[in-house]
C-alpha atoms as a PDB file:
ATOM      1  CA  UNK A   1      18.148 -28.063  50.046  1.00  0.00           C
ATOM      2  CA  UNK A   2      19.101 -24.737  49.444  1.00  0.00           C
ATOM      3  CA  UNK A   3      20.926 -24.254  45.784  1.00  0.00           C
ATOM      4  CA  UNK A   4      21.801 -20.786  45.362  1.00  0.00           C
ATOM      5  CA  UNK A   5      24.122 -20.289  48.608  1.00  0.00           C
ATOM      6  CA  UNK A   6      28.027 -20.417  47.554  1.00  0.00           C
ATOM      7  CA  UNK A   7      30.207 -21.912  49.918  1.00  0.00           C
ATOM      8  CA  UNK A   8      32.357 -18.916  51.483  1.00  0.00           C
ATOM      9  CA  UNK A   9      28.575 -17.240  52.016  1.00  0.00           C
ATOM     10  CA  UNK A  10      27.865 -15.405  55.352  1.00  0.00           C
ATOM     11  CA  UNK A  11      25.607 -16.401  57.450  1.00  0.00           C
ATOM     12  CA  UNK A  12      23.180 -14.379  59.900  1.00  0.00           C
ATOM     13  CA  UNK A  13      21.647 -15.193  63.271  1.00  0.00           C
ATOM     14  CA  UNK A  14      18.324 -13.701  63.655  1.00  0.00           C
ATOM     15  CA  UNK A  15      19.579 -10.892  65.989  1.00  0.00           C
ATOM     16  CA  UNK A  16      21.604  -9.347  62.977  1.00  0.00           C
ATOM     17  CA  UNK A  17      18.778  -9.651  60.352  1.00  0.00           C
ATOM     18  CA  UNK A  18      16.699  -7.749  62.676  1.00  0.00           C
ATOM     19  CA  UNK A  19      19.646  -5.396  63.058  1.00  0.00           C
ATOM     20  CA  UNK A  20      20.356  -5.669  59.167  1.00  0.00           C
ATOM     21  CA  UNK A  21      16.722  -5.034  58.238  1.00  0.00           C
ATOM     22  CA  UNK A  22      15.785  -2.634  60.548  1.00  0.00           C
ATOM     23  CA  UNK A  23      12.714  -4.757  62.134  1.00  0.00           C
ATOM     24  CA  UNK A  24      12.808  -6.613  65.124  1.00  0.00           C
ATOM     25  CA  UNK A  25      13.578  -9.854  66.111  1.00  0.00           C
ATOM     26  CA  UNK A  26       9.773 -11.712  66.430  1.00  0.00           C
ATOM     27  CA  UNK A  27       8.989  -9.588  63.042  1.00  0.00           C
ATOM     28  CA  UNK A  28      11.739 -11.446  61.775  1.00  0.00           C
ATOM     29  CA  UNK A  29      10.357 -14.705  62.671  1.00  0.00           C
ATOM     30  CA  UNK A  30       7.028 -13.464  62.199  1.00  0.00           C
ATOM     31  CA  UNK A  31       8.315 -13.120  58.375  1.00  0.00           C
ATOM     32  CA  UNK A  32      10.171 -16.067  58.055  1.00  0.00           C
ATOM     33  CA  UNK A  33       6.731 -17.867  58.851  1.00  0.00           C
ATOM     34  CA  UNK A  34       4.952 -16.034  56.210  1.00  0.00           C
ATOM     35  CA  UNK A  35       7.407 -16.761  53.746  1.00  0.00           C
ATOM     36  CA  UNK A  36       7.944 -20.618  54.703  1.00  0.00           C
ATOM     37  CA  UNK A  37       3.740 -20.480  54.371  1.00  0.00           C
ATOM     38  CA  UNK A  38       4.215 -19.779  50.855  1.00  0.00           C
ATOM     39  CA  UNK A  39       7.189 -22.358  49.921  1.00  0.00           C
ATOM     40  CA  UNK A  40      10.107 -20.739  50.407  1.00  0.00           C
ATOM     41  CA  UNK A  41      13.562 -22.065  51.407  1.00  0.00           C
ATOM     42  CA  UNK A  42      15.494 -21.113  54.344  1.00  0.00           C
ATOM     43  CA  UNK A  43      19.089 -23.066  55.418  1.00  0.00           C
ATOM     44  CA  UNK A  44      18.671 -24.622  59.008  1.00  0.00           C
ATOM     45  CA  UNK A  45      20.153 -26.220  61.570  1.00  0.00           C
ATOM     46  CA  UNK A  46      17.138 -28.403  63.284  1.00  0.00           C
ATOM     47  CA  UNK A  47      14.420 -25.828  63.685  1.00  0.00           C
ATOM     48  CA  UNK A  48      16.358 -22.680  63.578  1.00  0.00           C
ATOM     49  CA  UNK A  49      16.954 -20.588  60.551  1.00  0.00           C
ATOM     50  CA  UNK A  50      20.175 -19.052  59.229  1.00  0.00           C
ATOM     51  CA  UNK A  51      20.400 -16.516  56.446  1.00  0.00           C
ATOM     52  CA  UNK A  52      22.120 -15.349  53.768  1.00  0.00           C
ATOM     53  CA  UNK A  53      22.466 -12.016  52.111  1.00  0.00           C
ATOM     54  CA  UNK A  54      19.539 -12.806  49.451  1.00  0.00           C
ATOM     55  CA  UNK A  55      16.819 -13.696  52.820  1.00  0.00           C
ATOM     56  CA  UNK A  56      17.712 -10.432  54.106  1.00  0.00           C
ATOM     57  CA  UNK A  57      17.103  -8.541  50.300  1.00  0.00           C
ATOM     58  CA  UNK A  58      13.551 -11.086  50.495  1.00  0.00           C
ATOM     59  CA  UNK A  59      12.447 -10.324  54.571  1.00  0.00           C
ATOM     60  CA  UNK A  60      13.530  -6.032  53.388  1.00  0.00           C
ATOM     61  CA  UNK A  61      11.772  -6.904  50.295  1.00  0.00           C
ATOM     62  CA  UNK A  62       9.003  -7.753  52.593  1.00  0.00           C
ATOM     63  CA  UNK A  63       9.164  -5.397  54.921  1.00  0.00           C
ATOM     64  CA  UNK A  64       8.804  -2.354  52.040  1.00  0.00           C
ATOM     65  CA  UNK A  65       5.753  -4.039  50.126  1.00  0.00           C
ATOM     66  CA  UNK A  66       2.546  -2.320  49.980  1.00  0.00           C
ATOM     67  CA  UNK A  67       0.402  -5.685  48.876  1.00  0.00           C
ATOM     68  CA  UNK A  68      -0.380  -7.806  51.074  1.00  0.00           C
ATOM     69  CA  UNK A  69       2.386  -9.925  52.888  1.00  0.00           C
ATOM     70  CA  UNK A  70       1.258 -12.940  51.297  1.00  0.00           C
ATOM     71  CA  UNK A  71       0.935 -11.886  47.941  1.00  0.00           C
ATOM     72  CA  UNK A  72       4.577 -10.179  48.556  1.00  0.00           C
ATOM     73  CA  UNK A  73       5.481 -13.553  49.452  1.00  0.00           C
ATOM     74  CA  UNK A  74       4.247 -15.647  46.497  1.00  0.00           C
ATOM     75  CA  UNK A  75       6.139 -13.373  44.381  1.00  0.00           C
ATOM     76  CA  UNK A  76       9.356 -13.529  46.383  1.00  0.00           C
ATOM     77  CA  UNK A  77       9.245 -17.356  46.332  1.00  0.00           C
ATOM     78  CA  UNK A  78       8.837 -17.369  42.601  1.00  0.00           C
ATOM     79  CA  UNK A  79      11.530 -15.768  42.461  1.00  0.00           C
ATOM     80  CA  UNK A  80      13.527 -17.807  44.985  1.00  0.00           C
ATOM     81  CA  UNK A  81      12.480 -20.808  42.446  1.00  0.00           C
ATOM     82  CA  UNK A  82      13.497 -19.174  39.448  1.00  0.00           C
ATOM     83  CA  UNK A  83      17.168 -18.722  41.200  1.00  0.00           C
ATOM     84  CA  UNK A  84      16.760 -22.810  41.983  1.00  0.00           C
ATOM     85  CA  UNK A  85      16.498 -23.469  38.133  1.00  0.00           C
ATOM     86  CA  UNK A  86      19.618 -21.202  37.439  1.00  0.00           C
ATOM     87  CA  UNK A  87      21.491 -22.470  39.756  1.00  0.00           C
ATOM     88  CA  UNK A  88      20.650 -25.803  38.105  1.00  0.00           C
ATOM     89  CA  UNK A  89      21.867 -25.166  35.227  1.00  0.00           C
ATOM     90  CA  UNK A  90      25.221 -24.165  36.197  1.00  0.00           C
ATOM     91  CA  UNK A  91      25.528 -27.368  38.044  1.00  0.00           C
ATOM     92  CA  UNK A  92      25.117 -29.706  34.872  1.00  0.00           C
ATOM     93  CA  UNK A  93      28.288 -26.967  33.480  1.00  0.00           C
ATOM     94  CA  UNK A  94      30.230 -28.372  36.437  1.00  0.00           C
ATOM     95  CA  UNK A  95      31.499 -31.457  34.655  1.00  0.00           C
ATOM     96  CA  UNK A  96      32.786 -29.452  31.667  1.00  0.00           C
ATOM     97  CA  UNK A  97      34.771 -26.868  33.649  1.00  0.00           C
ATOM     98  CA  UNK A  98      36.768 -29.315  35.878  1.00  0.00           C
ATOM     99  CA  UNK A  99      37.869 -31.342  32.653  1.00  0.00           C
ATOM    100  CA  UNK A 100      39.347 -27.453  31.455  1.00  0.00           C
ATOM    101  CA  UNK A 101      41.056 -27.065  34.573  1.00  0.00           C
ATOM    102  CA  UNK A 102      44.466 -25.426  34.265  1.00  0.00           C
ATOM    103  CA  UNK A 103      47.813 -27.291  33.931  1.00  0.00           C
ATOM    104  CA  UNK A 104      49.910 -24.325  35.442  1.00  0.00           C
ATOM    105  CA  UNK A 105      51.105 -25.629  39.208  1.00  0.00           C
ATOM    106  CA  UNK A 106      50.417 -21.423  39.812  1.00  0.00           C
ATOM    107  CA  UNK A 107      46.915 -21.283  39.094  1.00  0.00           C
ATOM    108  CA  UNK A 108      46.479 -24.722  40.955  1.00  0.00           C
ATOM    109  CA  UNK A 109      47.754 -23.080  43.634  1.00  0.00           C
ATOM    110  CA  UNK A 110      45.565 -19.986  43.314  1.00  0.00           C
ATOM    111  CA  UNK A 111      42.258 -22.436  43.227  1.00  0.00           C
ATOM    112  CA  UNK A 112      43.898 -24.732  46.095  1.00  0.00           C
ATOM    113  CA  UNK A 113      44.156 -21.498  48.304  1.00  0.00           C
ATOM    114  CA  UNK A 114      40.515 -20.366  47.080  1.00  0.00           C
ATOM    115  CA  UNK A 115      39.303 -23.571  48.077  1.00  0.00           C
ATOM    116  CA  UNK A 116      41.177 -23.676  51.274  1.00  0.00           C
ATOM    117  CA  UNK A 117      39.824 -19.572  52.071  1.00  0.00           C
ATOM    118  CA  UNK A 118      36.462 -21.277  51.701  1.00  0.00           C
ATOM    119  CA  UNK A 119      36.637 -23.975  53.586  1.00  0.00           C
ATOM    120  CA  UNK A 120      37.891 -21.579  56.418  1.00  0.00           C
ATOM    121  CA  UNK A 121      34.799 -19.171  55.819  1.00  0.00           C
ATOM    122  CA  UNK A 122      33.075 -22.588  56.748  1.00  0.00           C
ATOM    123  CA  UNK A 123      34.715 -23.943  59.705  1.00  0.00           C
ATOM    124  CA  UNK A 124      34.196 -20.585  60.773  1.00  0.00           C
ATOM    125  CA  UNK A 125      30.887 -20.351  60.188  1.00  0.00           C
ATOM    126  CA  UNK A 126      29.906 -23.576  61.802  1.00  0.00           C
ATOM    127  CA  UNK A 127      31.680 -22.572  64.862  1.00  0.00           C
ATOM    128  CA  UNK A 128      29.705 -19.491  64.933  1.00  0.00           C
ATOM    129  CA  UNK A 129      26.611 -21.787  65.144  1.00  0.00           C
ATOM    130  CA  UNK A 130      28.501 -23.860  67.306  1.00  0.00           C
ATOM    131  CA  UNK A 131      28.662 -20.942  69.868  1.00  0.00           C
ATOM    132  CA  UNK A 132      25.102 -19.994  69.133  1.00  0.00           C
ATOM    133  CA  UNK A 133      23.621 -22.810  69.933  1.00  0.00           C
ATOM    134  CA  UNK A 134      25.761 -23.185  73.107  1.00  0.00           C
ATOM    135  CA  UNK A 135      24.539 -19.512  73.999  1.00  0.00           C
ATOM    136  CA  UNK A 136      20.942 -20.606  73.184  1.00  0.00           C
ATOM    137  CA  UNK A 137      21.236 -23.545  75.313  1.00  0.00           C
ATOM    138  CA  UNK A 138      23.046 -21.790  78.185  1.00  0.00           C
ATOM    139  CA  UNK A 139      19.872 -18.945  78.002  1.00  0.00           C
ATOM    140  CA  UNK A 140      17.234 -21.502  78.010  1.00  0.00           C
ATOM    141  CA  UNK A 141      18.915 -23.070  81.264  1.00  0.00           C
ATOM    142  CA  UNK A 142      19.058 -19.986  82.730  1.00  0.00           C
ATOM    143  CA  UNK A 143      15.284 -19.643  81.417  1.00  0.00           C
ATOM    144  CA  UNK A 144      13.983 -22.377  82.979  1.00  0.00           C
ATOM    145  CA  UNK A 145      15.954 -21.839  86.464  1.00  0.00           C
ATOM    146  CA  UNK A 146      14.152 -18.432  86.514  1.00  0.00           C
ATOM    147  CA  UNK A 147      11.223 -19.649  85.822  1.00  0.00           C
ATOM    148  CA  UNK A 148      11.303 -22.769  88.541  1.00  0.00           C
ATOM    149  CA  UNK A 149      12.457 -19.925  90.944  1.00  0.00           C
ATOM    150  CA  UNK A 150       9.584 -17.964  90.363  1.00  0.00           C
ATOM    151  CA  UNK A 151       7.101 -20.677  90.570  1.00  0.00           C
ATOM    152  CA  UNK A 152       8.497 -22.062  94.064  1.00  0.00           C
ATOM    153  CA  UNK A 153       8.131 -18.477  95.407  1.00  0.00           C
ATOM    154  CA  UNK A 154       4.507 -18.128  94.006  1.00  0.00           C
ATOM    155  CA  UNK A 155       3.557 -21.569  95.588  1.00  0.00           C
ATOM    156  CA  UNK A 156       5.537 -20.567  98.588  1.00  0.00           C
ATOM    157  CA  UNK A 157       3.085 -17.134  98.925  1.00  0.00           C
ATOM    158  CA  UNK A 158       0.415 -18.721  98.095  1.00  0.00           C
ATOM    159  CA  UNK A 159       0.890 -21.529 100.631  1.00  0.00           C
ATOM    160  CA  UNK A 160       1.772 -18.356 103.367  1.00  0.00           C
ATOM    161  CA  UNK A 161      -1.115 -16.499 102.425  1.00  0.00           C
ATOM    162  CA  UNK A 162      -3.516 -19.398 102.813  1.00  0.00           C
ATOM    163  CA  UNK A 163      -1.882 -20.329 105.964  1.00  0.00           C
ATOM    164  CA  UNK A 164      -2.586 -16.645 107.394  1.00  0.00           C
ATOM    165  CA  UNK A 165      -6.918 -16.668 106.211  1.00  0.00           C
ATOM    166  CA  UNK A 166      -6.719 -19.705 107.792  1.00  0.00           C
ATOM    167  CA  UNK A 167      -5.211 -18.122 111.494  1.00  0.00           C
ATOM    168  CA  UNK A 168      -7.299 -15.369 111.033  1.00  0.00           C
ATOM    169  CA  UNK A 169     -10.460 -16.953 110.412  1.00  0.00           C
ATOM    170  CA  UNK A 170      -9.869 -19.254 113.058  1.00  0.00           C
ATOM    171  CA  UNK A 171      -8.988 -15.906 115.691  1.00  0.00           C
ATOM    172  CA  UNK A 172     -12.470 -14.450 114.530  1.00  0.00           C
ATOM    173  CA  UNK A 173     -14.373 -17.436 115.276  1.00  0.00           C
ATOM    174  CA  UNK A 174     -12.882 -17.323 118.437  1.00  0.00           C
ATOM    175  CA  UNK A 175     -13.409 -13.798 119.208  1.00  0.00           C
ATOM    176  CA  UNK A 176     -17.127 -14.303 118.032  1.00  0.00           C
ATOM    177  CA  UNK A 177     -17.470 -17.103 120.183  1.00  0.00           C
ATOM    178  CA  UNK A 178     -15.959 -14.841 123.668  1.00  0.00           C
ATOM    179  CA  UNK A 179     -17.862 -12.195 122.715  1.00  0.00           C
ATOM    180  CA  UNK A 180     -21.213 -14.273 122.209  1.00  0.00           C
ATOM    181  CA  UNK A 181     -20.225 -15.836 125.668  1.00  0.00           C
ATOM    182  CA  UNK A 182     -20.126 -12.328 127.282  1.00  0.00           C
ATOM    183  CA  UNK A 183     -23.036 -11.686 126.158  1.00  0.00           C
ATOM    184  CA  UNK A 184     -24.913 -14.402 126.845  1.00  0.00           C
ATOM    185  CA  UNK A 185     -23.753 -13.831 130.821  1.00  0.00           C
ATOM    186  CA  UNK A 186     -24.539 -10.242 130.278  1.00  0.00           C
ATOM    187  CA  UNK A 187     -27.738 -11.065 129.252  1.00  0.00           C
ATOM    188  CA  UNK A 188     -28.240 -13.683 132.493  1.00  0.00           C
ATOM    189  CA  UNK A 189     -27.247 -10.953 134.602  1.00  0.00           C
ATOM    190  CA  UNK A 190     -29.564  -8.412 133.378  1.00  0.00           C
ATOM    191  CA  UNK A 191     -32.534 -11.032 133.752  1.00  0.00           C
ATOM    192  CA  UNK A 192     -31.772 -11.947 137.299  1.00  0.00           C
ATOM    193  CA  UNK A 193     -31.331  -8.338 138.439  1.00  0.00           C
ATOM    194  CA  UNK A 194     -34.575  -7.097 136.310  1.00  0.00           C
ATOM    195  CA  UNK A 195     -36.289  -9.855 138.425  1.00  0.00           C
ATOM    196  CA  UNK A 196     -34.868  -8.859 141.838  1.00  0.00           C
ATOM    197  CA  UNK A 197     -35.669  -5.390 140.431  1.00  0.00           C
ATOM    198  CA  UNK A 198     -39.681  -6.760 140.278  1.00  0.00           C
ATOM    199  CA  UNK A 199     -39.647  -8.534 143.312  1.00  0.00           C
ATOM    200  CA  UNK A 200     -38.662  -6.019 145.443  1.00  0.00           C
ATOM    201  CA  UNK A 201     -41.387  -3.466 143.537  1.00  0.00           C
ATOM    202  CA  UNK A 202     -44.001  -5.932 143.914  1.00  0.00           C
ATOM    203  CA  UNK A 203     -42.995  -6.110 148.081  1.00  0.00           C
ATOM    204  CA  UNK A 204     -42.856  -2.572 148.485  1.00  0.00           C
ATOM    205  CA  UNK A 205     -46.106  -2.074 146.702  1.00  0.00           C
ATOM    206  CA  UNK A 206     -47.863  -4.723 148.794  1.00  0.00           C
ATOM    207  CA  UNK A 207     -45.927  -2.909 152.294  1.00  0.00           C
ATOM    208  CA  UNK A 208     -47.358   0.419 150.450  1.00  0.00           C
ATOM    209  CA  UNK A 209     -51.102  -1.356 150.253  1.00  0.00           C
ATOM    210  CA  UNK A 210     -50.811  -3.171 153.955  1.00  0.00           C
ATOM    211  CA  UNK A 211     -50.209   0.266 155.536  1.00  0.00           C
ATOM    212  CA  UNK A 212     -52.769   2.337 153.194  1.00  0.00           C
ATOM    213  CA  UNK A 213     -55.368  -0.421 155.029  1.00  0.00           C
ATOM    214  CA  UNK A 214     -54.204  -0.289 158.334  1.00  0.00           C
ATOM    215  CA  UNK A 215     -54.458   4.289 158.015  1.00  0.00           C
ATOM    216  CA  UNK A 216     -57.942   3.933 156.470  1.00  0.00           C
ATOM    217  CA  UNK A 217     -59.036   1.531 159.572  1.00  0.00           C
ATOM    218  CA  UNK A 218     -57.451   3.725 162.076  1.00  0.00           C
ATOM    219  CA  UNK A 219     -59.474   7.210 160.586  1.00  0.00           C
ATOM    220  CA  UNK A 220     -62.898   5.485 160.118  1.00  0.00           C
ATOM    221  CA  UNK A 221     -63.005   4.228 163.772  1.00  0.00           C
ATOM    222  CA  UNK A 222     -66.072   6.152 165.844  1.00  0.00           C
ATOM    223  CA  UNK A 223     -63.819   7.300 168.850  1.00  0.00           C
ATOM    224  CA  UNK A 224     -63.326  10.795 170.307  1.00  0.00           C
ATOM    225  CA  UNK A 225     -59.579  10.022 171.462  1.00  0.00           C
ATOM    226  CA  UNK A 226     -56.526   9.134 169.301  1.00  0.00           C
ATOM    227  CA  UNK A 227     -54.685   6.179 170.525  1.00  0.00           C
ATOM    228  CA  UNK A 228     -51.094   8.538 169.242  1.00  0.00           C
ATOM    229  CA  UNK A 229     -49.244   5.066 170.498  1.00  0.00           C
ATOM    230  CA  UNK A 230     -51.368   2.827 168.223  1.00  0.00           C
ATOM    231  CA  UNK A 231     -51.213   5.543 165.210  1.00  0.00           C
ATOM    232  CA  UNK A 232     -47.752   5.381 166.083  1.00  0.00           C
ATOM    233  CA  UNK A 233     -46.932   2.123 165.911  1.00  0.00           C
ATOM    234  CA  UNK A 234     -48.754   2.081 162.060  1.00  0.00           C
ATOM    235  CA  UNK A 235     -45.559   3.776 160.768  1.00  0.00           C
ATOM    236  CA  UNK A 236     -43.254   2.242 162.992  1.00  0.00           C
ATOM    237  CA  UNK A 237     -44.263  -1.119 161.037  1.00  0.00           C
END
């Protein structure tokens, strides 16, 4: 528990440290790590930290060091600790001063409106955190609703773009398959007309060798007179 915080204290979101200190905002959590690392104090609410004027001096402190960040640290928690002791001391006063508390109504009523300016400071400052927290919660809704958004349209694209391989792949195995058809029949058709092609060589080559015979009878035969009817009828065949 934090001892060296007075009651009518401000207190700082992490936004106006960053602002305060001239960093930014994950350097300032970045530095609050380091310095809880090392054992010092901050004043939370749950998880998150709230600050006071002397964390901003430590995290500036911090920020203008030359060491290294965790000797920086050490040193500033020391220090921190040596505040803790003081402010123990002045505690263990306490009893004395409230049995010399003033008899005059006016100066009761000075410390009663002190005490009352306080406890303002305070209501006010827990309503601050009141609000923060409600503005924290209302951007981590609105955080997570993005975020579900985006994932249903990823899976949504990615469902679409699998969905259009899958009708393309399926239209190229089917234009394969039409055009191996074609030519397959292509391929039958040139067979059966490069076999008509050879039949009809080998008959007019055989027609060709019948009537080379039939002229090489008719000019060996012994005979005076040409039978022109006969010769004739050779090429009429």
């Amino acid at each position: 528990m934090r001892k060296d915080i007075k009651q009518n204290e401000r207190a700082f979101s992490t936004k106006e440290v960053a602002e305060e200190v001239g960093i930014a905002t994950p350097t300032v959590r970045k530095y609050g790590q380091i310095l809880e690392k090392n054992g010092y104090e901050f004043l939370k609410d749950g998880d998150r930290r709230i600050f006071v004027q002397s964390d901003i001096d430590v995290l500036i402190a911090l920020r203008d060091t030359d060491k290294p960040l965790d000797d920086t640290a050490k040193e500033l928690v020391y220090q921190q600790q040596e505040r803790f002791e003081e402010s123990d001391e002045t505690e263990i006063a306490i009893p004395d001063t409230y049995q010399n508390l003033p008899q005059d109504p006016q100066q009761l009523r000075e410390i009663l409106l002190l005490l009352g300016s306080e406890l303002a400071a305070t209501r006010e400052m827990n309503i601050k955190l009141t609000n923060d927290m409600s503005e924290l919660k209302t951007n981590v809704s609105r955080l997570q609703q993005d975020h579900h958004a985006i994932s249903s349209s990823i899976g949504n694209s990615a469902q679409k773009t699998n969905t259009k391989i899958e009708k393309l792949a399926e239209l190229q195995n089917t234009h394969y398959e039409t055009l191996l058809q074609q030519e397959k029949r292509k391929s039958e058709l040139l067979q059966k007309e490069l076999q008509s092609l050879k039949e009809q060589q080998k008959k007019e080559w055989r027609e060709q060798n019948e009537f080379n015979k039939r002229l090489e009878k008719a000019i060996q035969k012994p005979t005076f007179t040409i039978d022109w009817d006969k010769l004739l009828s050779i090429f009429r065949k």
